[in-house]
Every structure is written in C-alpha cells, then in structure tokens.
Protein backbone atom coordinates (compact mmCIF):
# COMPACT_ATOMS: atom_id res chain seq x y z
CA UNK A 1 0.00 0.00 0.00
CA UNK A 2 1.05 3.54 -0.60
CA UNK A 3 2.63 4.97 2.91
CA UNK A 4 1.69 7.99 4.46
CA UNK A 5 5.10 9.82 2.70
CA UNK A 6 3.07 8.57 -1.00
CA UNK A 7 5.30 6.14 -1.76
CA UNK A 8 4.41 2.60 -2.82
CA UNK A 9 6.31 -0.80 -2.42
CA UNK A 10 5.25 -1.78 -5.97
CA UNK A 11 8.23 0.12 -7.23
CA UNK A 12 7.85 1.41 -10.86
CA UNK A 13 7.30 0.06 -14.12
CA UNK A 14 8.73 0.62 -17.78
CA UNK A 15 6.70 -2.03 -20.15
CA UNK A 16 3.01 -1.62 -21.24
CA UNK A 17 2.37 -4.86 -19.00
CA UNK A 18 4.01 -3.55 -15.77
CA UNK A 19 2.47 -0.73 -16.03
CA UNK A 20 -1.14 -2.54 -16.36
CA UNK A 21 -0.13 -4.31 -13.61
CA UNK A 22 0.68 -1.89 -11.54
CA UNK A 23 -2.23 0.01 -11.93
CA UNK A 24 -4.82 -3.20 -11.22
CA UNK A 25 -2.88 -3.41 -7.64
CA UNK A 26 -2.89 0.24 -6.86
CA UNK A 27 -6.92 0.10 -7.80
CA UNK A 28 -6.51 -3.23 -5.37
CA UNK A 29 -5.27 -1.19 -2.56
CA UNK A 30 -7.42 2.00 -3.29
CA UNK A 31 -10.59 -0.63 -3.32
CA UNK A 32 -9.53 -1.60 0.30
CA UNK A 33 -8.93 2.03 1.34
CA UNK A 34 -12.05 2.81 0.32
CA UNK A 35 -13.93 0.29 1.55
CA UNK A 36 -12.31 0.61 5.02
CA UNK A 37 -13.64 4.39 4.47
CA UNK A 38 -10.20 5.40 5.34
CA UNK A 39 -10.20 8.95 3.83
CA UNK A 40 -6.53 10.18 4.02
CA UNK A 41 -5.58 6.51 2.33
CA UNK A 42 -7.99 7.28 -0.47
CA UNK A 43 -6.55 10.59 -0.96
CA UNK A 44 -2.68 8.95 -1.25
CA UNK A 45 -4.27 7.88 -4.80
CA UNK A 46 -4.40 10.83 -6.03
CA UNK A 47 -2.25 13.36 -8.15
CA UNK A 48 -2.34 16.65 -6.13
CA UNK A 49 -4.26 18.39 -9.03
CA UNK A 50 -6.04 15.34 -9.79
CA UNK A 51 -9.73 16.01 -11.06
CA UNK A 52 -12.56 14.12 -9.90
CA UNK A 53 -16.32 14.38 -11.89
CA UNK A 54 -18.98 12.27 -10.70
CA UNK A 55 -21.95 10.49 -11.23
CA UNK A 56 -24.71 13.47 -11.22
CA UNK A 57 -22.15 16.14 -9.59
CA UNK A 58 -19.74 19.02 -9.52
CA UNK A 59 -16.33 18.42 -11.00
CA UNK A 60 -13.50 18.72 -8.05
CA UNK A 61 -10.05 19.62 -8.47
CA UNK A 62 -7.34 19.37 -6.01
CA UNK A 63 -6.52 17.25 -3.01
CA UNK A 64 -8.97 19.36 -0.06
CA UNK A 65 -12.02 19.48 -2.63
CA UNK A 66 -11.34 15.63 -3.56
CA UNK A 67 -10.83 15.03 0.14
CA UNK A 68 -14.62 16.82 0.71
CA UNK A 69 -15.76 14.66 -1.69
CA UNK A 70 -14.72 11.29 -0.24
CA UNK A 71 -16.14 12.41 3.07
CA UNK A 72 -19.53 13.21 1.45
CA UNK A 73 -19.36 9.40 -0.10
CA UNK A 74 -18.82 8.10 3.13
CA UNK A 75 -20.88 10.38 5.39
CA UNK A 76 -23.85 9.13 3.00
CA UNK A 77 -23.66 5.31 3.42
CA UNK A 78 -21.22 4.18 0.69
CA UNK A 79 -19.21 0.79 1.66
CA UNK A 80 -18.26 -2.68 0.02
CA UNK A 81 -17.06 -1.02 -3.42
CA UNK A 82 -16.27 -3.64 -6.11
CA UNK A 83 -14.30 -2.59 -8.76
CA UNK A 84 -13.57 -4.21 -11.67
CA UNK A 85 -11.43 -3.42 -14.35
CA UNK A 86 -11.99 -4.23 -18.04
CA UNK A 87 -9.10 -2.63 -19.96
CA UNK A 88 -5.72 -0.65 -19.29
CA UNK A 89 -4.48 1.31 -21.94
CA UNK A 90 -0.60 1.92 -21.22
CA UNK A 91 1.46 5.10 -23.01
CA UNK A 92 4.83 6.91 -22.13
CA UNK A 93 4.15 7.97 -18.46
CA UNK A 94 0.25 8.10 -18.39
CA UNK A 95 -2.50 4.89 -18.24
CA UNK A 96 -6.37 4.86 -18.64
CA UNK A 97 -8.07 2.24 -16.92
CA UNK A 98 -11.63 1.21 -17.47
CA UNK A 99 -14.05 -0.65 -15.47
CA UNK A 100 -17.11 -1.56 -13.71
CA UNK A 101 -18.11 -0.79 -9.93
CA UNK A 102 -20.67 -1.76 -7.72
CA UNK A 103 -21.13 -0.21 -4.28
CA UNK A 104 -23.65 -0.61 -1.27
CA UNK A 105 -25.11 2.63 -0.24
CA UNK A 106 -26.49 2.39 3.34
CA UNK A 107 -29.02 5.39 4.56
CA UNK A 108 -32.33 5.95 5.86
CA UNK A 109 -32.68 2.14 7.39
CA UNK A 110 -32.02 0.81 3.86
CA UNK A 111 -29.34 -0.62 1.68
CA UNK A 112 -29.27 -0.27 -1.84
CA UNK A 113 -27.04 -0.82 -4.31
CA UNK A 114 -25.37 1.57 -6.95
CA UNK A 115 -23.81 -0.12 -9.83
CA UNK A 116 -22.27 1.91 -12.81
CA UNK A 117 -18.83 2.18 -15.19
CA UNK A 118 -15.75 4.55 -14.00
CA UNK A 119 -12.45 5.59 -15.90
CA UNK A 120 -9.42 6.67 -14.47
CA UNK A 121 -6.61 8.46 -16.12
CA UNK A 122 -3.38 7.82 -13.81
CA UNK A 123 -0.53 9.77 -14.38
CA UNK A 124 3.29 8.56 -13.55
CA UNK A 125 4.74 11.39 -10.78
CA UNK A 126 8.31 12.48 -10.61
CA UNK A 127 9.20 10.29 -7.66
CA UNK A 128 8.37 7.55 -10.48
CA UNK A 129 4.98 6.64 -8.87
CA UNK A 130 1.43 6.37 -10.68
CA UNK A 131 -1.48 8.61 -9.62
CA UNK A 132 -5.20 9.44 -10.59
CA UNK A 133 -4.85 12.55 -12.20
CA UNK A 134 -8.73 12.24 -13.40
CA UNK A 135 -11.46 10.32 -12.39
CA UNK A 136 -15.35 10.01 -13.56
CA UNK A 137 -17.59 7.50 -13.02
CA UNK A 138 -21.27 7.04 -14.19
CA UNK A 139 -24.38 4.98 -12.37
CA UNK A 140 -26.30 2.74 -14.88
C-alpha cells in the first residue's frame, strides 16, 4: 500500500504490462482504502491536481475538494465497493483504466445498491509513482 510519505512498495514500471499491472494493484489497494472508508488513504491515490467528476455532480479539483468529496461518499452510506477493471491502456508515463463498480449505499434504514462504469486516467509522478490525475464514473 502507498505509505503515508506517498510512496508505494510496488516500485515502478517501464513495459506496457508492468504498467497494467501496476495500476490493477494500486486500484486493489485504493478498493480496500475505500472500503475501510479510510479517507486520508484514499486521498494517497491521487495526483495533487487530480480532477474528480462524478456520477450526477460538480467536477472537483485538487486534493482538499477531492478530500470533501470522499467524506460526502462516506458520510452518506457508501461501503463494500467492487471494482472491476476491463481494460488498461498503457502510453509513455500516463495509463487509462476502465471498469465496472458496484457499491452498497447504506441510509435511511435501507441498503441499496449503486452499480455503474468509472475511468481513471493515472498519471506517472516524478518520484516515479502512478497517480489518478482524473477520475469520472457514471451509475447505470
């Protein structure tokens, strides 16, 4: 997992491959962040001007907004994200990564779920680590 300092123990990677695999294990590790509703580990994710625009909202940009954002999600019931990726597209220093989710939302005595498609651009750093440097999903 990414430590508090950013940095990963996946190291980096050069090939098209690596880099896919890299970024199915750092969506691994941001899955269990988020689903432990740890916000500061969600936020390690992401680039510093990394832009968020979801499902039916405002577009965020920036660590505090995305970190306002994550709170909302889990101040209104989300938990027990699955996220499932269905193609990595690997150039130079960037990736997009494509996939489904599905995600429990628990409020007002009920639980339903929320199930939709999400894209994330992630964007290699200069300390040689990937990041979400945009991210949009969409509920079916």
């Amino acid at each position: 997992m990414l430590s508090q300092s950013g940095h990963s123990s996946l190291g980096t990677a050069s090939s098209g491959s690596g880099i896919g695999e890299q970024i199915r294990r750092l969506r691994e590790l941001w899955a269990e962040a988020f689903n432990a509703r740890d916000l500061e580990g969600s936020l390690l994710f992401y680039a510093d001007d990394a832009v968020v625009l979801p499902s039916n909202g405002i577009a965020v940009r920036g660590a505090e907004a995305i970190r306002d954002l994550l709170k909302s999600i889990f101040d209104a019931g989300h938990s027990q994200g699955k996220f499932e990726q269905s193609h990595i597209e690997c150039s130079g220093n960037m990736a997009v990564e494509v996939g489904d989710y599905t995600v429990l939302i628990h409020a007002n005595g009920g639980t339903r779920q929320d199930t939709g498609r999400y894209m994330a651009t992630w964007r290699r750093q200069k300390d040689g680590e990937f990041r979400i440097s945009v991210n949009v999903w969409s509920t079916n």
